[in-house]
Protein backbone atom coordinates (compact mmCIF):
# COMPACT_ATOMS: atom_id res chain seq x y z
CA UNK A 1 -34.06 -101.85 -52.38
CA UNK A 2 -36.49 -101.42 -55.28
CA UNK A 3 -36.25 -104.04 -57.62
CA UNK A 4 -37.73 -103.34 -61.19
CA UNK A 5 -38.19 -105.77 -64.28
CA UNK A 6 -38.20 -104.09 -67.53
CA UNK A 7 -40.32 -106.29 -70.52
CA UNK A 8 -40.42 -104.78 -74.26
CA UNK A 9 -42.59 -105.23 -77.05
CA UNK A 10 -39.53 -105.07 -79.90
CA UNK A 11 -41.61 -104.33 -82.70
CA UNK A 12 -43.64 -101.30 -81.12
CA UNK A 13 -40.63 -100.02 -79.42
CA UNK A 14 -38.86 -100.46 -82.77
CA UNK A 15 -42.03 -98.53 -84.11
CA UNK A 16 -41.75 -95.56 -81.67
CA UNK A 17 -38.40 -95.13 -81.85
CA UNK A 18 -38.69 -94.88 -85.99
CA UNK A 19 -41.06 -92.47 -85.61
CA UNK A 20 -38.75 -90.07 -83.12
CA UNK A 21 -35.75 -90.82 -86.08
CA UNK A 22 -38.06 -89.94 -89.02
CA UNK A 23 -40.95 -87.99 -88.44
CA UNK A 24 -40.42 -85.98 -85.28
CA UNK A 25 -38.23 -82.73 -84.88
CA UNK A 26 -35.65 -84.48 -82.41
CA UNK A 27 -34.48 -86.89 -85.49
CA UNK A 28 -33.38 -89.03 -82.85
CA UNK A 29 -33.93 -92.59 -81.79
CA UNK A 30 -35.09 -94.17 -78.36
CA UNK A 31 -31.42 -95.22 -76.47
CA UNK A 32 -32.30 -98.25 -73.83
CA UNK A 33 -29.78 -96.82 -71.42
CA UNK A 34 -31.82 -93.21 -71.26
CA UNK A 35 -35.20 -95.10 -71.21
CA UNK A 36 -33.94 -96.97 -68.09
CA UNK A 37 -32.69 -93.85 -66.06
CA UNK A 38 -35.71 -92.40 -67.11
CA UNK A 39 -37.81 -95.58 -65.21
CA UNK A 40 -35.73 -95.25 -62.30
CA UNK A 41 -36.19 -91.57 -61.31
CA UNK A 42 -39.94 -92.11 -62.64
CA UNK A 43 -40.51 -94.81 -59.39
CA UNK A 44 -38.48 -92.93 -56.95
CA UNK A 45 -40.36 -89.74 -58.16
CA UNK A 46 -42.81 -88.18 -60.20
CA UNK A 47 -44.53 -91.61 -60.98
CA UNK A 48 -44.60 -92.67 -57.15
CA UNK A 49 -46.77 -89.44 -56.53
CA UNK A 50 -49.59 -91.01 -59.04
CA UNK A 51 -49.28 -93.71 -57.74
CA UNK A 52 -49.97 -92.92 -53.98
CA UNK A 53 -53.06 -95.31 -52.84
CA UNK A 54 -52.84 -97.31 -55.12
CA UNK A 55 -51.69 -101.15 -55.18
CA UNK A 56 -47.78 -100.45 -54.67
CA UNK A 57 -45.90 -102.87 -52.58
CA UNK A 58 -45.29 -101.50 -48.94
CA UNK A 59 -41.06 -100.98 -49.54
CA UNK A 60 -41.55 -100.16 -52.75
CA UNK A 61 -39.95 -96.21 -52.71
CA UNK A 62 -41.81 -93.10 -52.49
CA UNK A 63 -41.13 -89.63 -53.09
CA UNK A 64 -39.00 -87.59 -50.51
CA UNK A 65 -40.31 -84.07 -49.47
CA UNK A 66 -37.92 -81.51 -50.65
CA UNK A 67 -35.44 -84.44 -51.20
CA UNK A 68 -31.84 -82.81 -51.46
CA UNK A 69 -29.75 -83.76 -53.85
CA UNK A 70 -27.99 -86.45 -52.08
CA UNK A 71 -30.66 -87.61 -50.92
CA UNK A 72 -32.41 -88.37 -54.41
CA UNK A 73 -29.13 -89.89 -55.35
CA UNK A 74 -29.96 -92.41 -52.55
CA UNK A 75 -32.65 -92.95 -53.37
CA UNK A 76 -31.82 -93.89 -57.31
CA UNK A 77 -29.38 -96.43 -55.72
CA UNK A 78 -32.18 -97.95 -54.09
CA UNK A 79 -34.02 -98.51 -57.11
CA UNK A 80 -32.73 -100.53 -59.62
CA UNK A 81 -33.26 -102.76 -62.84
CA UNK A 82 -32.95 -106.12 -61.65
CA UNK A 83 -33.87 -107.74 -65.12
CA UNK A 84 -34.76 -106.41 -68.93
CA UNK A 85 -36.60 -108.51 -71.35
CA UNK A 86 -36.56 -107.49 -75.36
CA UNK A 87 -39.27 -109.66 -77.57
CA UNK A 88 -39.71 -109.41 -81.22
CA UNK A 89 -39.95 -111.43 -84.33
CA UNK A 90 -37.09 -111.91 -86.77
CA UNK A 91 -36.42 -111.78 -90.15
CA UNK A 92 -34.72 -115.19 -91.14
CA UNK A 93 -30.66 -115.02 -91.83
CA UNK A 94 -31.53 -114.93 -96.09
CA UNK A 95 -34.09 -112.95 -96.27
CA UNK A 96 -32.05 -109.85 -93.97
CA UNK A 97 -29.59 -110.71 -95.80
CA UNK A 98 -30.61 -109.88 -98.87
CA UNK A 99 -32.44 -106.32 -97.30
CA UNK A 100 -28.94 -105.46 -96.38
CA UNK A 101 -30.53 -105.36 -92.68
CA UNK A 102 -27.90 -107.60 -90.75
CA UNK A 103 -25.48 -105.29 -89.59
CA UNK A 104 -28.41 -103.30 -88.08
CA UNK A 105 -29.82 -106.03 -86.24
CA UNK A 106 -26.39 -107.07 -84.99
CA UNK A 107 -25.41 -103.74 -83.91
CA UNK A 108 -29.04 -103.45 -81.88
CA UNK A 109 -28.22 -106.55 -80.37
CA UNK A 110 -24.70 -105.08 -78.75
CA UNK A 111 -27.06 -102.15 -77.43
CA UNK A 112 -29.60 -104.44 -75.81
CA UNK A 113 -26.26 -106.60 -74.47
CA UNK A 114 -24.31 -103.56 -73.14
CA UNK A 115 -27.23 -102.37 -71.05
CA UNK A 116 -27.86 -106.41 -69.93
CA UNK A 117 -31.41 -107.02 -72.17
CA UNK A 118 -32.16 -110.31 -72.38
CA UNK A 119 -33.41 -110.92 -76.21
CA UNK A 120 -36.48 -113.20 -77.30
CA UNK A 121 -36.52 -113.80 -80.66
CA UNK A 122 -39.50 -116.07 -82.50
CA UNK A 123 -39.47 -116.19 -86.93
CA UNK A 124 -41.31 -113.47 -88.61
CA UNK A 125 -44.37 -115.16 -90.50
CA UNK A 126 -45.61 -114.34 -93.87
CA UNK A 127 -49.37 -113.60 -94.26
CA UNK A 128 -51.22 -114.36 -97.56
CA UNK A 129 -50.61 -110.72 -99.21
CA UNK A 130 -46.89 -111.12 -98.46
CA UNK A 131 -46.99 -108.86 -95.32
CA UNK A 132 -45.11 -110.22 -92.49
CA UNK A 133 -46.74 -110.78 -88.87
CA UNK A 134 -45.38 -112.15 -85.23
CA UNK A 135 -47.77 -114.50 -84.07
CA UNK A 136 -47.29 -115.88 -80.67
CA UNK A 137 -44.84 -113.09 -79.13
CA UNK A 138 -47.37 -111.58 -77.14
CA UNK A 139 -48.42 -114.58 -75.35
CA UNK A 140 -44.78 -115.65 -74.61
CA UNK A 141 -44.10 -112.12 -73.29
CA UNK A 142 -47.33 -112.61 -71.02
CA UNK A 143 -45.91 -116.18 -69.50
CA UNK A 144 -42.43 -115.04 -69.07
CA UNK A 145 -43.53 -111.70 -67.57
CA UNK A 146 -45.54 -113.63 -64.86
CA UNK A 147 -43.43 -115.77 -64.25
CA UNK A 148 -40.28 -114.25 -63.74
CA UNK A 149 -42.73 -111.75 -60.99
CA UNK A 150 -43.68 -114.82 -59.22
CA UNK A 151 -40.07 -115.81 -59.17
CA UNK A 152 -38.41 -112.77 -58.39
CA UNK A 153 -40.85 -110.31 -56.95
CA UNK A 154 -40.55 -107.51 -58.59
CA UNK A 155 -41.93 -104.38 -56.78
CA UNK A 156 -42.27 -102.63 -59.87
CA UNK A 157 -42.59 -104.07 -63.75
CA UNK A 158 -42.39 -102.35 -66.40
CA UNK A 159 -44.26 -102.31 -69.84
CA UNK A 160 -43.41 -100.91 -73.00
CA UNK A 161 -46.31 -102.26 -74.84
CA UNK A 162 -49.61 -100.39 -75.91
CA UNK A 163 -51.94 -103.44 -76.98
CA UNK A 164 -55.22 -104.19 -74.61
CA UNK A 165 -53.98 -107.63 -75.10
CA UNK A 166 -51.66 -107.27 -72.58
CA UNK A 167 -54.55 -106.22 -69.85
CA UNK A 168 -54.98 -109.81 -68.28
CA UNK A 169 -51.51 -109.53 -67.50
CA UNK A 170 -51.80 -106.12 -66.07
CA UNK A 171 -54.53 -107.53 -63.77
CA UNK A 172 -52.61 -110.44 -63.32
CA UNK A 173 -49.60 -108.57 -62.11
CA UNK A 174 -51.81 -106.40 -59.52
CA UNK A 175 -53.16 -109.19 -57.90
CA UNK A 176 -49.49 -110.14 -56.97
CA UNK A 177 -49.00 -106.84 -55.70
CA UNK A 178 -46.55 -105.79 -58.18
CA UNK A 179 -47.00 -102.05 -59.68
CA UNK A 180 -47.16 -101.51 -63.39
CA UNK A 181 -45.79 -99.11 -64.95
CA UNK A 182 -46.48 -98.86 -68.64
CA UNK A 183 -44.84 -96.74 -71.03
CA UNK A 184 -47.49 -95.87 -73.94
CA UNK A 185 -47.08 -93.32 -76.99
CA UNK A 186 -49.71 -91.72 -78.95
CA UNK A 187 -48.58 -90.58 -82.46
CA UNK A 188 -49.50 -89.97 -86.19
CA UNK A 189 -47.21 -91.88 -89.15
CA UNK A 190 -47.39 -92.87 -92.12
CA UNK A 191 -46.93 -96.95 -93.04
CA UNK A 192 -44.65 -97.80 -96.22
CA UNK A 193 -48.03 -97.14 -98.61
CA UNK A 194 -48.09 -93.78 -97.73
CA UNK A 195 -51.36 -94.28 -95.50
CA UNK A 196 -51.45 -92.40 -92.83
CA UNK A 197 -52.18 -94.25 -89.52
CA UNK A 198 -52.29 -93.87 -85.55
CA UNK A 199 -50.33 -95.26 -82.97
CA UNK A 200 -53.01 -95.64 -79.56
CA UNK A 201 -51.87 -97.01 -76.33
CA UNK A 202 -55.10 -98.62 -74.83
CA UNK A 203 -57.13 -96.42 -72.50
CA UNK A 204 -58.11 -99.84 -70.94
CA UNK A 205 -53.97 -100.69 -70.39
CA UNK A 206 -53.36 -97.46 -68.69
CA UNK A 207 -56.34 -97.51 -66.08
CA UNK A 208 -54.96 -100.88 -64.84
CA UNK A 209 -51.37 -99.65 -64.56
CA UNK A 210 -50.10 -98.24 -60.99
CA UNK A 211 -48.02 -96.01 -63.30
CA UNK A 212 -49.30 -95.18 -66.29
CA UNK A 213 -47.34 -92.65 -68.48
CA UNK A 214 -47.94 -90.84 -71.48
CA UNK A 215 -44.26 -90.34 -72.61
CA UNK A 216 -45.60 -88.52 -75.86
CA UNK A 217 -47.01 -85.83 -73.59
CA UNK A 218 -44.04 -86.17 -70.81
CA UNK A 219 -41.26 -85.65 -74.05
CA UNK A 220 -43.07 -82.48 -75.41
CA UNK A 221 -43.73 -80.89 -72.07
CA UNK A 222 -40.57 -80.98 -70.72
CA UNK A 223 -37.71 -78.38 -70.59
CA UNK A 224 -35.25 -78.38 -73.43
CA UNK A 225 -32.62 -78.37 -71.51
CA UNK A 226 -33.88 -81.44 -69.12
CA UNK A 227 -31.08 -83.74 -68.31
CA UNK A 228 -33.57 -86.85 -68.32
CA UNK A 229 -35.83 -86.53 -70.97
CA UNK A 230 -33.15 -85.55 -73.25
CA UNK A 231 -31.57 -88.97 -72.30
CA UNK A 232 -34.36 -90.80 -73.41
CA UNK A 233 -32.81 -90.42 -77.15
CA UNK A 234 -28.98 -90.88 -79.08
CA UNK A 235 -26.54 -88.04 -79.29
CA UNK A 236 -24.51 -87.76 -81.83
CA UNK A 237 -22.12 -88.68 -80.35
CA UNK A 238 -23.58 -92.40 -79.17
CA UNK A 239 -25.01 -93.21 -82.39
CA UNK A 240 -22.53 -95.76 -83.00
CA UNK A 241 -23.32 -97.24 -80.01
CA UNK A 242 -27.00 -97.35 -80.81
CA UNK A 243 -27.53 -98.38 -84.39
CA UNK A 244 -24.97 -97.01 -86.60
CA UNK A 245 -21.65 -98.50 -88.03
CA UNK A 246 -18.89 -98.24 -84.66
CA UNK A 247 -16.18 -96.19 -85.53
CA UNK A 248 -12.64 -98.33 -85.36
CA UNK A 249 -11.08 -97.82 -81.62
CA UNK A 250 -7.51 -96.60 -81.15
CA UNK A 251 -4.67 -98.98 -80.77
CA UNK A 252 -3.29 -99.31 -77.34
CA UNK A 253 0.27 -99.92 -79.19
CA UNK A 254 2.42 -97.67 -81.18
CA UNK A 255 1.15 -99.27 -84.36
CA UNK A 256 -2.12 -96.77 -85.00
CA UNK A 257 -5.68 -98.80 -85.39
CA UNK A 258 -6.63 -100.15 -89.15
CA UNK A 259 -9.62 -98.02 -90.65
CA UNK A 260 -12.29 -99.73 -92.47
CA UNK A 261 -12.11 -99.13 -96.39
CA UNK A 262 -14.52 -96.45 -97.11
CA UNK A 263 -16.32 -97.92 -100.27
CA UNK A 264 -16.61 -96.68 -103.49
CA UNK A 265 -20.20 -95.50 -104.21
CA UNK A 266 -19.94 -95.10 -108.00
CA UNK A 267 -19.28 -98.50 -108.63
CA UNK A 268 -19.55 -102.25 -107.29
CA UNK A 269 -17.68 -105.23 -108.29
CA UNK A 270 -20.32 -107.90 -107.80
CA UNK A 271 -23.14 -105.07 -109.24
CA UNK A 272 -21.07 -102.84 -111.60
CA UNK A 273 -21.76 -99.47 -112.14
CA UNK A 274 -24.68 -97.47 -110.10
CA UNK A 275 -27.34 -96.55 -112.06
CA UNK A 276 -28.80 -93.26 -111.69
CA UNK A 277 -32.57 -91.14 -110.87
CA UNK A 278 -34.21 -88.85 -108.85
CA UNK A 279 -35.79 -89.15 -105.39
CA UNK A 280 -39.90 -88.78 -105.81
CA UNK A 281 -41.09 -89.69 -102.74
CA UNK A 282 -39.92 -89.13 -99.03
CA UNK A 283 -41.90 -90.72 -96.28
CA UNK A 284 -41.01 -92.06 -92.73
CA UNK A 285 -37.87 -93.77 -93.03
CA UNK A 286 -38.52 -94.73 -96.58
CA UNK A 287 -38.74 -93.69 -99.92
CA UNK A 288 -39.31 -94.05 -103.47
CA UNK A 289 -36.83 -93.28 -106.90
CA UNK A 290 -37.48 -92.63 -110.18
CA UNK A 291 -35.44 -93.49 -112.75
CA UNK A 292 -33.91 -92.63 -115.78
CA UNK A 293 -33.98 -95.56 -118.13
CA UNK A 294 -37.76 -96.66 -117.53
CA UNK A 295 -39.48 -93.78 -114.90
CA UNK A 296 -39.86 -97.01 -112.88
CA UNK A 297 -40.57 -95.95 -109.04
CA UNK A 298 -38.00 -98.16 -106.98
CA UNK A 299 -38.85 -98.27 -103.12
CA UNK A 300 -35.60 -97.82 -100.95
CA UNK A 301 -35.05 -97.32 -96.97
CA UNK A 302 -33.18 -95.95 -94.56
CA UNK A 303 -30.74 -98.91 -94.70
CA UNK A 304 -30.14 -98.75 -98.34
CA UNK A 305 -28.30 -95.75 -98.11
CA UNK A 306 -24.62 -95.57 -98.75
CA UNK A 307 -22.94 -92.46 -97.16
CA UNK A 308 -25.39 -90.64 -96.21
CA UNK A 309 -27.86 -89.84 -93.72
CA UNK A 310 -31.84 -90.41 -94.01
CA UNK A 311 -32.14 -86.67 -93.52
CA UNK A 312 -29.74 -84.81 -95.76
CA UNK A 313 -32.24 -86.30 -98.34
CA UNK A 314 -34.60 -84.13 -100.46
CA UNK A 315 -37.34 -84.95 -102.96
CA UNK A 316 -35.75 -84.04 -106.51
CA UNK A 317 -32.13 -84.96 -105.55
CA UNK A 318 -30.32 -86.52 -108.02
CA UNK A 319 -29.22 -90.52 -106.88
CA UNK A 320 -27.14 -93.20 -107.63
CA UNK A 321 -28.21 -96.84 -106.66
CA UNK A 322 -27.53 -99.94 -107.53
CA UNK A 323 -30.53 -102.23 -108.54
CA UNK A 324 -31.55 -105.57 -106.02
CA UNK A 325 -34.59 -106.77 -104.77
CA UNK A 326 -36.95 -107.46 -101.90
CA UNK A 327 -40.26 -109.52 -101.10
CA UNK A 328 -42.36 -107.18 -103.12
CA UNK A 329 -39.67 -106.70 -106.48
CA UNK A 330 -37.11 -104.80 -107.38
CA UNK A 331 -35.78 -102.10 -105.11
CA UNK A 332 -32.44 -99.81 -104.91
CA UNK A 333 -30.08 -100.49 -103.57
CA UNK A 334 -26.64 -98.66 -102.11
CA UNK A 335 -28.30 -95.48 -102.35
CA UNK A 336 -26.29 -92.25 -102.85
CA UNK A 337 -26.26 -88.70 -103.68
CA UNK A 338 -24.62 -87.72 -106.29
């Protein structure tokens, strides 16, 4: 048996995952439940043949020569996720709700507890410009991943984090004889004021790891048609399951299953009527309107949108919205085409 301990970084897996959604050609998020098949047949194979002479545990598993197929099923029972670890900072309960972000988080949070991800949450702290900041996650997500190793003995942990911070902990981890395997991407985006900016997984991180992996390279040079690295992101059919609004389930009785009202976009009884403009700006994940009363540019996201899908979106569509407000202002709000 190969026991494995998975640890996240929420906010750069959150990060990564945007980026796949909004800026890259598969328009598809990270699911957890890929990512983790994906570690499994990494150790028991391709990974485990970098990794040969190298610090890894003496039953920890190894590749089979021309392993047959039931053979490499074996040897995926063998391995397994023994624990999963998700840290990030929160928004507080107001402030989400009031950027309509709730339901997201909660629906997230049945992902992460259908595939048995333990959550660590710490507040989400305001720097002096407004900008909000974890402070202390890293270090807890240092402590508990060395400690939980010492406890458990994990022959293989797992990193998806890309900050040299986490290199004492690397080292740390090797001199327990545990084998790292980190999962790092290297990608261009854009932040929400249009800068363009780099995502870097430290050089220093991946020379320490047992395992390192560059999925960005892995995802683009595989096969399209490659069972595993295609499960690394939603279908269609699982978005529900991963981030969107469930659909209702079927009744087990002969009275069919309530729907949920499909709400009105045109109007609002706590906001009244939408107002109306025209999308300017189109970025990653995020946008901007201009409207018709004032040519006022009003920033909205991906979760202000009301029937309608981040991508069906073009710059010089005509929009409804309603008018709220975030951190920074005003913003729209129950954004629509019209």
């Amino acid at each position: 048996m190969t026991s494995v301990g998975v640890f996240y970084d929420g906010n750069y897996f959150n990060h990564v995952s945007t980026y796949y959604k909004y800026s890259h050609a598969r328009r598809a998020r990270l699911s957890i439940a890929g990512l983790h098949r994906f570690v499994r047949s990494q150790i028991v194979g391709p990974a485990s043949e970098e990794a040969e002479g190298k610090p890894v545990r003496a039953h920890a598993a190894h590749p089979l020569s021309r392993r047959s197929p039931r053979e490499e099923s074996d040897a995926l029972r063998r391995c397994q996720i023994v624990d999963a670890h998700y840290f990030r900072g929160r928004l507080a309960a107001l402030e989400a709700a009031a950027k309509d972000s709730l339901l997201n988080e909660r629906l997230f949070e049945d992902v992460l507890m259908k595939e048995g991800v333990i959550t660590h949450s710490l507040p989400l702290v305001r720097r002096r410009d407004q900008s909000l900041a974890e402070k202390g996650l890293d270090v807890w997500f240092a402590l508990e991943a060395y400690e939980l190793t010492l406890l458990k003995r994990y022959d293989v942990i797992v990193l998806v984090a890309c900050d040299r911070d986490y290199l004492p902990l690397v080292r740390k981890l090797n001199a327990l004889g545990t084998a790292v395997m980190i999962l790092g991407w290297d990608f261009t985006h854009t932040d929400e004021m249009g800068v363009e900016r780099q995502t870097v997984t430290s050089i220093d991180l991946l020379a320490e790891a047992a395992y390192p992996l560059a999925m960005h390279e892995i995802i683009e040079a595989a096969s399209p048609d490659d069972p595993v690295i295609n499960g690394l992101f939603v279908e269609d059919g699982n978005r529900s399951r991963e981030g969107s609004r469930p659909s209702v389930p079927a009744s087990d009785g002969d009275e069919p299953a309530l729907e949920e009202p499909t709400p009105d976009p045109r109007t609002d009884p706590d906001r009244g009527p939408a107002l109306t403009g025209t999308i300017q700006t189109l970025k990653e994940g995020y946008g901007f309107i201009t409207t018709e009363a004032s040519f006022k540019n009003l920033f909205f996201s991906w979760a202000d949108l009301l029937e309608v899908p981040f991508d069906a979106l073009q710059v010089g569509d005509r929009v409804g919205y309603f008018l709220g407000t975030n951190f920074k202002g005003e913003c729209a709000t129950g954004v629509h085409k019209l």
